[in-house]
PDB file of N, CA and C in Angstrom:
ATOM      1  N   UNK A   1      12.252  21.662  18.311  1.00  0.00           N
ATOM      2  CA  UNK A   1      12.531  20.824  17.160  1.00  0.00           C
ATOM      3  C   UNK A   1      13.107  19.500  17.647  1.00  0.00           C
ATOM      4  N   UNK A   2      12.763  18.940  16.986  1.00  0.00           N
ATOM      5  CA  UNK A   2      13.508  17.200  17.257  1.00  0.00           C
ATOM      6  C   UNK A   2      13.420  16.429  16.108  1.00  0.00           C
ATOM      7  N   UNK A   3      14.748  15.533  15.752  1.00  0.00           N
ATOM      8  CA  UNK A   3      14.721  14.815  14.755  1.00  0.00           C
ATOM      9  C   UNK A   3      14.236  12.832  15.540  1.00  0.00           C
ATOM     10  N   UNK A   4      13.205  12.529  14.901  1.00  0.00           N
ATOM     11  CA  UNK A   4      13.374  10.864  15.294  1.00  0.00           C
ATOM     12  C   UNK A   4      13.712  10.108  14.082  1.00  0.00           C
ATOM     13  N   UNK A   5      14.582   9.364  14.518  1.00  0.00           N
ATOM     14  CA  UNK A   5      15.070   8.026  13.425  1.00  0.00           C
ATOM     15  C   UNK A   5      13.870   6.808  13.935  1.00  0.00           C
ATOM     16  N   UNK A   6      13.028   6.500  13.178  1.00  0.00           N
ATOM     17  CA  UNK A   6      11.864   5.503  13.369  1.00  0.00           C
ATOM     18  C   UNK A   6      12.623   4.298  13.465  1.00  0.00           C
ATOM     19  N   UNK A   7      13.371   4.200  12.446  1.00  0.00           N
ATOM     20  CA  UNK A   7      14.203   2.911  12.649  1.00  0.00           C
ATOM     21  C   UNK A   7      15.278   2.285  13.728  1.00  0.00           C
ATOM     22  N   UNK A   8      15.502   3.218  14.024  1.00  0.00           N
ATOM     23  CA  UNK A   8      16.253   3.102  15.388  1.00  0.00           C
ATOM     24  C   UNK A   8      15.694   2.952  17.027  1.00  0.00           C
ATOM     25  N   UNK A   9      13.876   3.317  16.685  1.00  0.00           N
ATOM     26  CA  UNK A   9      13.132   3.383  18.095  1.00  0.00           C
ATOM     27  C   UNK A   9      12.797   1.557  18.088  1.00  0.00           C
ATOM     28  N   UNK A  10      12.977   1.312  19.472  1.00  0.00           N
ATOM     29  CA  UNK A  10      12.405  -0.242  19.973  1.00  0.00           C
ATOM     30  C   UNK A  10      11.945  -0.016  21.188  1.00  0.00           C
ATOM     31  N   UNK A  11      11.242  -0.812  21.892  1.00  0.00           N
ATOM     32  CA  UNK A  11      10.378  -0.613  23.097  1.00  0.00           C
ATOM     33  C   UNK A  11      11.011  -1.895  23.571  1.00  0.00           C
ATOM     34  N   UNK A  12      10.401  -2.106  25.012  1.00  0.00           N
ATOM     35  CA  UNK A  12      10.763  -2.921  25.874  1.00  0.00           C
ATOM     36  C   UNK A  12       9.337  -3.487  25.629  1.00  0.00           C
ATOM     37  N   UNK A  13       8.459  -3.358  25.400  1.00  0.00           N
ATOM     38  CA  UNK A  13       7.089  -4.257  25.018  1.00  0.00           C
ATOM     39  C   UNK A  13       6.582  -4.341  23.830  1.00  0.00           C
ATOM     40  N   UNK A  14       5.456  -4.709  23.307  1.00  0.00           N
ATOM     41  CA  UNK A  14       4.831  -4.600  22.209  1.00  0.00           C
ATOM     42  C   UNK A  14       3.952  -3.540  22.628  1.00  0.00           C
ATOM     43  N   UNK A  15       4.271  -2.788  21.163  1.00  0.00           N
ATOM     44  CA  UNK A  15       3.100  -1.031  21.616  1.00  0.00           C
ATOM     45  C   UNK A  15       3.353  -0.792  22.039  1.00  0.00           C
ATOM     46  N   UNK A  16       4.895  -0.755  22.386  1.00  0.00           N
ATOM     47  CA  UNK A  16       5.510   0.689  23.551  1.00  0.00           C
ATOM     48  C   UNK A  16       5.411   1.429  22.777  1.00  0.00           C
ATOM     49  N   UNK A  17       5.600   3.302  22.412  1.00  0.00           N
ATOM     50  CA  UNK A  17       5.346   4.014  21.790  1.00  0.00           C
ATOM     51  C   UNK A  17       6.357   5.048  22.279  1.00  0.00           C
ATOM     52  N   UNK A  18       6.872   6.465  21.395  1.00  0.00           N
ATOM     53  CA  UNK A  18       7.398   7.040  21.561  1.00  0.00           C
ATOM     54  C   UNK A  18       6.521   8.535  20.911  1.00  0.00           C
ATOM     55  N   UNK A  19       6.075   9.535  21.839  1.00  0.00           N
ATOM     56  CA  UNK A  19       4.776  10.492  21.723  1.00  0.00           C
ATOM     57  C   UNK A  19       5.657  11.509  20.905  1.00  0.00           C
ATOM     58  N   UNK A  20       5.120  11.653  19.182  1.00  0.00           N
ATOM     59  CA  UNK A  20       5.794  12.348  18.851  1.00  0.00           C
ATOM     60  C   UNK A  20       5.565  14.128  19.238  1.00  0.00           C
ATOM     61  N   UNK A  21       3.767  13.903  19.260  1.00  0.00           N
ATOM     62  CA  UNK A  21       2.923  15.496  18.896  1.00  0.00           C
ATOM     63  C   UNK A  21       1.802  15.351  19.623  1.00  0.00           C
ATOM     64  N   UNK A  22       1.418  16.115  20.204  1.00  0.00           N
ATOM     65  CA  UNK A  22      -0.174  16.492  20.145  1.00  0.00           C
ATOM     66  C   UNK A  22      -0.384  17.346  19.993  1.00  0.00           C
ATOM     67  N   UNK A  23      -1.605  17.521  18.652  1.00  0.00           N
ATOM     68  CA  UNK A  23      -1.875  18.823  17.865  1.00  0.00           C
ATOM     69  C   UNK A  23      -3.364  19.047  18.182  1.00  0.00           C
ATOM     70  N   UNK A  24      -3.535  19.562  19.051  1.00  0.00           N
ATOM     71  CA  UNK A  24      -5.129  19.438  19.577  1.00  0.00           C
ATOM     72  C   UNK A  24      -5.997  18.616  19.612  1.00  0.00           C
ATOM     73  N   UNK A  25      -5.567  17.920  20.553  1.00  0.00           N
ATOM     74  CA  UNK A  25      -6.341  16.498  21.089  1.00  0.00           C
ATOM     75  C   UNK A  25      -5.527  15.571  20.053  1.00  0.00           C
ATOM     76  N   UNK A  26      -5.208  15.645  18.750  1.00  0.00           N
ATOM     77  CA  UNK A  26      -4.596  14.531  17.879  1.00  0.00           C
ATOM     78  C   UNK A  26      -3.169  13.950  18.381  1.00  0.00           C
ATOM     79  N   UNK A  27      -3.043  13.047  18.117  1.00  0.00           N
ATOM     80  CA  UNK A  27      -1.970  12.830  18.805  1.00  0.00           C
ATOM     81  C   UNK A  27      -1.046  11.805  17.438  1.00  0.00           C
ATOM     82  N   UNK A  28      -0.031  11.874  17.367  1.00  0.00           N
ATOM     83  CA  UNK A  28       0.729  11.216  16.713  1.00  0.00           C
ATOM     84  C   UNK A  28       1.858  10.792  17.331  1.00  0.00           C
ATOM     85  N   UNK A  29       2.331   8.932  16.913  1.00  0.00           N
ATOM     86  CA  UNK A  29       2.888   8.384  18.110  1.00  0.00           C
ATOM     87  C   UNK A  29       3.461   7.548  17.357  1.00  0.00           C
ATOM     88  N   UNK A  30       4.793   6.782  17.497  1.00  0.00           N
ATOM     89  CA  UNK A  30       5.623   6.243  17.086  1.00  0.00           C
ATOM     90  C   UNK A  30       5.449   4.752  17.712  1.00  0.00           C
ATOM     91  N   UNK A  31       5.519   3.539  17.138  1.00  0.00           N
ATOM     92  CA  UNK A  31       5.105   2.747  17.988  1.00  0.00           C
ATOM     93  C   UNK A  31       5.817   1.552  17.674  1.00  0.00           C
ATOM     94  N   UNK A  32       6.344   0.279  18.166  1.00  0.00           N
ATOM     95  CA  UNK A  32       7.606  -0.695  18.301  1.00  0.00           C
ATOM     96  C   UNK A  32       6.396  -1.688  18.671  1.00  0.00           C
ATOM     97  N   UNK A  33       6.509  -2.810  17.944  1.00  0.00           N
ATOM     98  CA  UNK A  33       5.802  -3.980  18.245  1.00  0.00           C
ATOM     99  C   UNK A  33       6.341  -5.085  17.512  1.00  0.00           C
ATOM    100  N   UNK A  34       6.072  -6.317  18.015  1.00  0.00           N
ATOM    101  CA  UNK A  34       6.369  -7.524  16.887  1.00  0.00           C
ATOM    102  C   UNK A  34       5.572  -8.792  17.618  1.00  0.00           C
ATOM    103  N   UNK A  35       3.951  -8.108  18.175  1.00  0.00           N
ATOM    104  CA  UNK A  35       2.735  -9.044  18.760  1.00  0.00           C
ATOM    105  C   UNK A  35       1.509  -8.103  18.420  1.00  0.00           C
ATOM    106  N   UNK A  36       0.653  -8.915  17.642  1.00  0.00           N
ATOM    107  CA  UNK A  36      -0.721  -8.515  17.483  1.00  0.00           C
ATOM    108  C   UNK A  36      -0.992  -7.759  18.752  1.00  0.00           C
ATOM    109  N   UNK A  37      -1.963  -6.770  18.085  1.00  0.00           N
ATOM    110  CA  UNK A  37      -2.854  -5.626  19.080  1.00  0.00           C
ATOM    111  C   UNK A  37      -3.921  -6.791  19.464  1.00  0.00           C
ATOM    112  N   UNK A  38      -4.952  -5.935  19.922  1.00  0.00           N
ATOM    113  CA  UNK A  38      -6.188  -6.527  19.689  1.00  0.00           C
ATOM    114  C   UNK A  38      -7.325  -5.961  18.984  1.00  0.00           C
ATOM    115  N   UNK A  39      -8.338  -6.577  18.863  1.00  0.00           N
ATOM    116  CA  UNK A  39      -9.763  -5.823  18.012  1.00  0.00           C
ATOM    117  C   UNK A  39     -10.370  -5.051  18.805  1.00  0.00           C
ATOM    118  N   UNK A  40     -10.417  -3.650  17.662  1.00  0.00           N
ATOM    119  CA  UNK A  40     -11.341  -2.631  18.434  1.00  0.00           C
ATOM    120  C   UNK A  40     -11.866  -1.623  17.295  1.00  0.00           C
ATOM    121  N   UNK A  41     -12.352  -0.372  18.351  1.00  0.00           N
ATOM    122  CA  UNK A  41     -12.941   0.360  17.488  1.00  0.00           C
ATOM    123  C   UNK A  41     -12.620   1.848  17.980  1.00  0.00           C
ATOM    124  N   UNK A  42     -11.840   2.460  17.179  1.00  0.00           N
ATOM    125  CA  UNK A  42     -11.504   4.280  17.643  1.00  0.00           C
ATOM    126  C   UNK A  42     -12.853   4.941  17.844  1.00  0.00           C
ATOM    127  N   UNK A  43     -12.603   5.358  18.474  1.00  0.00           N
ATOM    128  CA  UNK A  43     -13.944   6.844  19.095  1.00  0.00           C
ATOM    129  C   UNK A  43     -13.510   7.712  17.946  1.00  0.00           C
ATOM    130  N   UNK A  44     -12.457   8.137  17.198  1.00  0.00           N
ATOM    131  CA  UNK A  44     -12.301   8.994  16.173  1.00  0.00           C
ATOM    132  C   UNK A  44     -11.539   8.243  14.871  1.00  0.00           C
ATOM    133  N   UNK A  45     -11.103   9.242  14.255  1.00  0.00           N
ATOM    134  CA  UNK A  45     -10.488   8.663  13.329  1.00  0.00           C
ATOM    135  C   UNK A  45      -9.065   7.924  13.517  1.00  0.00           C
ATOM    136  N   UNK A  46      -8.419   6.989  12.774  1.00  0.00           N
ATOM    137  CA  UNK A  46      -7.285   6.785  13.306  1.00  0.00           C
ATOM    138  C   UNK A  46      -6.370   6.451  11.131  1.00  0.00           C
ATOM    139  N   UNK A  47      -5.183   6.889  11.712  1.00  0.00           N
ATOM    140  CA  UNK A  47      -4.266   6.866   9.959  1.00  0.00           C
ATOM    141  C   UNK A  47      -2.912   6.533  11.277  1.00  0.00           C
ATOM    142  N   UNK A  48      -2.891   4.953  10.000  1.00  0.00           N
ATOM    143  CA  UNK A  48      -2.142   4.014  10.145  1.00  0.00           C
ATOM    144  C   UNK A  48      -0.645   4.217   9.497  1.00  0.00           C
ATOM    145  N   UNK A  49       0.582   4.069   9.589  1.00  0.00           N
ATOM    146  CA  UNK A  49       1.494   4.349   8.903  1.00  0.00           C
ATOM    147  C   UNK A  49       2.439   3.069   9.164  1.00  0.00           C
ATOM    148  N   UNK A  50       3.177   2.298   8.119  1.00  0.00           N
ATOM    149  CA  UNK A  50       3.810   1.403   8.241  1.00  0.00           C
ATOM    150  C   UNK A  50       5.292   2.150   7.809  1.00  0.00           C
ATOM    151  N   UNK A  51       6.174   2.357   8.611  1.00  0.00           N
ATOM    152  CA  UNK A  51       7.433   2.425   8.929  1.00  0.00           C
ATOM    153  C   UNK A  51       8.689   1.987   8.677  1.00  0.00           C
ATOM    154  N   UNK A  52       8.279   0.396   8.586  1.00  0.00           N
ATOM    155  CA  UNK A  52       9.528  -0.244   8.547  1.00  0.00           C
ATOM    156  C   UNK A  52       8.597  -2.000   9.316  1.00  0.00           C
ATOM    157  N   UNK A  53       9.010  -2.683   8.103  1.00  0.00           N
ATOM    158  CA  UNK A  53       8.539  -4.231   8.594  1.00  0.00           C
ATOM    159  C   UNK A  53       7.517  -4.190   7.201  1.00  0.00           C
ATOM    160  N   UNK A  54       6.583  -5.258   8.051  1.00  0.00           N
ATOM    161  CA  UNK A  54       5.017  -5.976   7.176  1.00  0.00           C
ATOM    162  C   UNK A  54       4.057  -5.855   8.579  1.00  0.00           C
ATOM    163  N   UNK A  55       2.737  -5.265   8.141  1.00  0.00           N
ATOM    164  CA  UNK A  55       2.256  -5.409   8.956  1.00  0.00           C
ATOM    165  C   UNK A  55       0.679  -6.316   8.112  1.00  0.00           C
ATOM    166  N   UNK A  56       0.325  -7.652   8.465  1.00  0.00           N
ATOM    167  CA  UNK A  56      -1.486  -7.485   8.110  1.00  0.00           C
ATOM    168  C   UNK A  56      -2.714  -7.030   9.017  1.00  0.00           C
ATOM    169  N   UNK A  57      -3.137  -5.925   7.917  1.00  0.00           N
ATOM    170  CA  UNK A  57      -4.414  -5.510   8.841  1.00  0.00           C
ATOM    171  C   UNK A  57      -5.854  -5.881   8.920  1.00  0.00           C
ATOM    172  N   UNK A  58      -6.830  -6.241   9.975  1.00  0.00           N
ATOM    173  CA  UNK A  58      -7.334  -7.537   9.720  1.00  0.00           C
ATOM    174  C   UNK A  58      -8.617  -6.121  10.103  1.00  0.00           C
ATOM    175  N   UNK A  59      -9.806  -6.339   9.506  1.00  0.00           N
ATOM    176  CA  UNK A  59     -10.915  -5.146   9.640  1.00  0.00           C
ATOM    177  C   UNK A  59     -12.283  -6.293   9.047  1.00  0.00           C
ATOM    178  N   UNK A  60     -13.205  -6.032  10.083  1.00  0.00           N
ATOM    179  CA  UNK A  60     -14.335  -6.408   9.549  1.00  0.00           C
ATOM    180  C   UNK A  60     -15.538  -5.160   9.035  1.00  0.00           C
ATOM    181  N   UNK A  61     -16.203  -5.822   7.821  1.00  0.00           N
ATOM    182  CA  UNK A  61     -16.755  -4.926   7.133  1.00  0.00           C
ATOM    183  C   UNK A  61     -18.606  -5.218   7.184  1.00  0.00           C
ATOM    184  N   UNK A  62     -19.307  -4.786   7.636  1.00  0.00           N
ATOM    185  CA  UNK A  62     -21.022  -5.308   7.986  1.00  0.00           C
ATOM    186  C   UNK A  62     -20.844  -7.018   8.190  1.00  0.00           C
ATOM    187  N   UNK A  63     -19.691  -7.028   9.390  1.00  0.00           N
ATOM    188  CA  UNK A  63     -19.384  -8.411  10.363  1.00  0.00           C
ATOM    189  C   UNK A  63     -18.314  -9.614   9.374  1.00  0.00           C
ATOM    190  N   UNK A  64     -18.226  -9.306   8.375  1.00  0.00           N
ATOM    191  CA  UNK A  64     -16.999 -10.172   7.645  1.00  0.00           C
ATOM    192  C   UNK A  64     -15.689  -9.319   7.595  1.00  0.00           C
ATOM    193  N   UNK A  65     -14.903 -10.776   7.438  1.00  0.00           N
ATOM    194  CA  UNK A  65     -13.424 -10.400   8.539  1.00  0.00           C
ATOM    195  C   UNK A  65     -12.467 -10.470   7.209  1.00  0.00           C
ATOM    196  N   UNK A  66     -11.978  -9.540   6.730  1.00  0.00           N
ATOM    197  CA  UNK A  66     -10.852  -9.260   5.587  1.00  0.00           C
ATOM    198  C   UNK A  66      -9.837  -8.756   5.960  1.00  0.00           C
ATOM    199  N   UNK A  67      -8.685  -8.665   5.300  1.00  0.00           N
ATOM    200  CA  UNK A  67      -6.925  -8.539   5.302  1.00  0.00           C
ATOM    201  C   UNK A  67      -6.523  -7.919   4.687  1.00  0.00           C
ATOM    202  N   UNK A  68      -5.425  -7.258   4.646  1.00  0.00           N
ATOM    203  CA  UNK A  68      -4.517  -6.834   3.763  1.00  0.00           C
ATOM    204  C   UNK A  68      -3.330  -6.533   4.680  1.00  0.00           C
ATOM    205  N   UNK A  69      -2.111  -6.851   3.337  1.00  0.00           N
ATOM    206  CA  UNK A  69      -0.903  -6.912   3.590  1.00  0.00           C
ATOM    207  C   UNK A  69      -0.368  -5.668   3.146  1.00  0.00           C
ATOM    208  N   UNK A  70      -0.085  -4.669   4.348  1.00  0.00           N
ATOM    209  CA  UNK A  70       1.035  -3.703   4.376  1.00  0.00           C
ATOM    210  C   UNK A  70       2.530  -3.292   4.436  1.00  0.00           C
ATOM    211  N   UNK A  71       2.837  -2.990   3.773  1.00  0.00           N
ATOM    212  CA  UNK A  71       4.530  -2.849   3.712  1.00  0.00           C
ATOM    213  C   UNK A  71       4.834  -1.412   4.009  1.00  0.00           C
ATOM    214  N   UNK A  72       6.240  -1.309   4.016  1.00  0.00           N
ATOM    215  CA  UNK A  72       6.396   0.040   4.069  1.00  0.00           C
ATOM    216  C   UNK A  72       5.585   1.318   3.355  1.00  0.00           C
ATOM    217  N   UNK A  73       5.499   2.123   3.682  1.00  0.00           N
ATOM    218  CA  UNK A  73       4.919   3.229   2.872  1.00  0.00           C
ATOM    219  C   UNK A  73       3.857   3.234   3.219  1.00  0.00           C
ATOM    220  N   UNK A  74       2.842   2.139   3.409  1.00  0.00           N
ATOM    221  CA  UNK A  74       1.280   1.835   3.007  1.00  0.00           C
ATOM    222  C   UNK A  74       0.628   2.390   4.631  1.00  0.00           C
ATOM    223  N   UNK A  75      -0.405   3.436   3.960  1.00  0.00           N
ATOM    224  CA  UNK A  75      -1.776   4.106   4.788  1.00  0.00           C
ATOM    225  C   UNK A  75      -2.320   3.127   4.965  1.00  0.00           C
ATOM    226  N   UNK A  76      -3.085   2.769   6.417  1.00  0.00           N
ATOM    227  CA  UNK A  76      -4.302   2.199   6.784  1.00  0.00           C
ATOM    228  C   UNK A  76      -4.730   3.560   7.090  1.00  0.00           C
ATOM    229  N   UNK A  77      -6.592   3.980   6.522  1.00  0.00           N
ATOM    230  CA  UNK A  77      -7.129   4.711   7.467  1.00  0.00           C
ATOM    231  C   UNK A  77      -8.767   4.205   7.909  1.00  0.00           C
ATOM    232  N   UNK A  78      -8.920   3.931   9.303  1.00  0.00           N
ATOM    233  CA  UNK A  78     -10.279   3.449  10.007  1.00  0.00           C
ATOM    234  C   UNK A  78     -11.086   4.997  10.105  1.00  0.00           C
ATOM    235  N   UNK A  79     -12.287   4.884   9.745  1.00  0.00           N
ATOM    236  CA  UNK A  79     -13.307   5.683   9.808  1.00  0.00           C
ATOM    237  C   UNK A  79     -13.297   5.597  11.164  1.00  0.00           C
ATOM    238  N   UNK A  80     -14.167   6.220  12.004  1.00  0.00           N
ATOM    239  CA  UNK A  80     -14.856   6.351  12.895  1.00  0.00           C
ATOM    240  C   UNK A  80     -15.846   5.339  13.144  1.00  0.00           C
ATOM    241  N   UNK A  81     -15.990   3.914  14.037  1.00  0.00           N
ATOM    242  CA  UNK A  81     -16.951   3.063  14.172  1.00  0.00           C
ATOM    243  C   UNK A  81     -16.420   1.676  13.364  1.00  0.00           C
ATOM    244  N   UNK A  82     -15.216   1.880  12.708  1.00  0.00           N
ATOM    245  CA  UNK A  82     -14.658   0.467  11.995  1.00  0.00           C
ATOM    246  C   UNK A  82     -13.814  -0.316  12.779  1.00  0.00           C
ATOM    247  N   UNK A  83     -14.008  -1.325  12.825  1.00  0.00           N
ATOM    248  CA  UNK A  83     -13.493  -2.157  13.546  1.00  0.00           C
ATOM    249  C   UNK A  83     -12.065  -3.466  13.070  1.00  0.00           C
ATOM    250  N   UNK A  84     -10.584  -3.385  13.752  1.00  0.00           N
ATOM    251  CA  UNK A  84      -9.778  -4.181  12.702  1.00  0.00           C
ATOM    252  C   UNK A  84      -8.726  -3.930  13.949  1.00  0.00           C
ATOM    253  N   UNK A  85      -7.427  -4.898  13.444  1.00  0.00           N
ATOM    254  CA  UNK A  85      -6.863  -5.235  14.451  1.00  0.00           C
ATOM    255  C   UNK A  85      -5.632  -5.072  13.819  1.00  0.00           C
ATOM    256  N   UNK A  86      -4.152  -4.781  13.753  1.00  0.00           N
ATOM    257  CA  UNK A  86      -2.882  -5.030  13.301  1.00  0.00           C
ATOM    258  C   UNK A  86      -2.193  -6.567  13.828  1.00  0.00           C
ATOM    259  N   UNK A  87      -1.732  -7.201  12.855  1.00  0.00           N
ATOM    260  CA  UNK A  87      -0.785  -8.219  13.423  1.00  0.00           C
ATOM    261  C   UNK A  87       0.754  -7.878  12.645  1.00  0.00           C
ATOM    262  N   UNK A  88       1.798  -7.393  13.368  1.00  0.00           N
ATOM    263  CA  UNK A  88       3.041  -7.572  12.837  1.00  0.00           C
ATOM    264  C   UNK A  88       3.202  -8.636  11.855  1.00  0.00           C
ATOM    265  N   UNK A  89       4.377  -8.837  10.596  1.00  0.00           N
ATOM    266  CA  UNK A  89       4.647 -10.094  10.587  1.00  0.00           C
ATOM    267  C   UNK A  89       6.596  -9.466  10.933  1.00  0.00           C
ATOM    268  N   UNK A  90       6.769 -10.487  12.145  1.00  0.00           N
ATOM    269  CA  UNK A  90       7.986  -9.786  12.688  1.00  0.00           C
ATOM    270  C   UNK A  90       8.019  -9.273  13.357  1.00  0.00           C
ATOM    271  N   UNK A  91       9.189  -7.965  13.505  1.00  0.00           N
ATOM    272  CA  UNK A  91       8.852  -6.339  13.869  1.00  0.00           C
ATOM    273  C   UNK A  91       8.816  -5.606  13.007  1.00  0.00           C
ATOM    274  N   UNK A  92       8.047  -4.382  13.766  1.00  0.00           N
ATOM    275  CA  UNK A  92       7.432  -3.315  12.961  1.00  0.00           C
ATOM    276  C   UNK A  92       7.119  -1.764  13.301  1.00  0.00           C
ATOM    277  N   UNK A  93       7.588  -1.008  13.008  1.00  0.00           N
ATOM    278  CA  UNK A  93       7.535   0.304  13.239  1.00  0.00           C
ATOM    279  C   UNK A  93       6.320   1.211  12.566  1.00  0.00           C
ATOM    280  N   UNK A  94       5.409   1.802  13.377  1.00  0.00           N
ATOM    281  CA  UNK A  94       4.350   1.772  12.655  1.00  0.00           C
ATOM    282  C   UNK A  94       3.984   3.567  13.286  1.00  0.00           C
ATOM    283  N   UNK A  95       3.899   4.265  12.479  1.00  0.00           N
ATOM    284  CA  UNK A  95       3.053   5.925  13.263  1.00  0.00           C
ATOM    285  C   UNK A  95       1.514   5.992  13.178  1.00  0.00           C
ATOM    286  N   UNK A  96       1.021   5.909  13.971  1.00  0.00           N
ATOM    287  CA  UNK A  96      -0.252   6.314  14.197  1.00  0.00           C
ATOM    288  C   UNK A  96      -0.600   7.894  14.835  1.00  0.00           C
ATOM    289  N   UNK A  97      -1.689   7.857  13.495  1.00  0.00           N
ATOM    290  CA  UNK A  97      -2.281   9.840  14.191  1.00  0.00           C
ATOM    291  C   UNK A  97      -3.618   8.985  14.833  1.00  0.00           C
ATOM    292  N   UNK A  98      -3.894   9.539  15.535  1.00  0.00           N
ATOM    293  CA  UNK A  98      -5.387   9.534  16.091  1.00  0.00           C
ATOM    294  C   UNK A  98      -5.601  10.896  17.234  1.00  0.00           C
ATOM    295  N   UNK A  99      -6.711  10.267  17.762  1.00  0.00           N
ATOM    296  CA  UNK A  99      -7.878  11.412  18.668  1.00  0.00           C
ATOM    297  C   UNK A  99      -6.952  10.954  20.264  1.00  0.00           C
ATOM    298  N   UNK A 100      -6.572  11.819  20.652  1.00  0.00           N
ATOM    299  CA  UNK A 100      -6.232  11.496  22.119  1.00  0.00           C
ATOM    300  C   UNK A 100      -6.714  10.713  22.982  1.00  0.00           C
ATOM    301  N   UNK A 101      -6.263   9.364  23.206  1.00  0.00           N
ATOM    302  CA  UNK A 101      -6.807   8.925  24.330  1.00  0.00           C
ATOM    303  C   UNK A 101      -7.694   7.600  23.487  1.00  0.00           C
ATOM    304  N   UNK A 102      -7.379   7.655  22.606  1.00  0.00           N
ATOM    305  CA  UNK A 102      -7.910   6.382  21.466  1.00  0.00           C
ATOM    306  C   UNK A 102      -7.414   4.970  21.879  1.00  0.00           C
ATOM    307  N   UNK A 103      -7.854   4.286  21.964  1.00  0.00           N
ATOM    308  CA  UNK A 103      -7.392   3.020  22.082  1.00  0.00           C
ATOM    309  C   UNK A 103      -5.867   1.918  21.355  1.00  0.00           C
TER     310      UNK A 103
END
């Protein structure tokens, strides 16, 4: 058993991460940033969790490039083959489930 306070985790980089689980191959991960990722695309599924901060998530849809503004509480989830990028505004504490070894 282990308790994490999300709000209390910070990294020494952007996307440092703190490994909460891996539940067969899934992995769920705690993650400290306040610098854009970059654009990509999961080999599986990936569910986005905003933590604590604003995050906008930037996803292109049959090659056009759209946004939305996440706050606490708010699900991102990428299909398999979708392509989109996170930019903090700030810092931001964010849990991501995905497929092991996901980008």
């Amino acid at each position: 058993m282990e308790i994490t306070r999300s709000r209390m985790f910070s990294s020494d980089r952007a996307w440092g991460a703190k490994d909460i689980a891996n539940m067969g191959g899934v992995t769920t991960r705690l993650h400290w940033t306040d610098q854009p990722y970059k654009w990509h695309i999961n080999d599986g599924e990936e569910v986005f969790v905003v933590l604590d901060g604003t995050v906008e998530m930037f996803f292109r849809i049959n090659g056009i490039e759209d946004s939305e503004i996440l706050n606490v509480g708010d699900i991102f989830f990428a299909s398999v083959g979708e392509e989109h990028v996170a930019h903090p505004i700030g810092e931001a504490r964010i849990l991501v489930i995905e497929k092991e070894g996901s980008i």
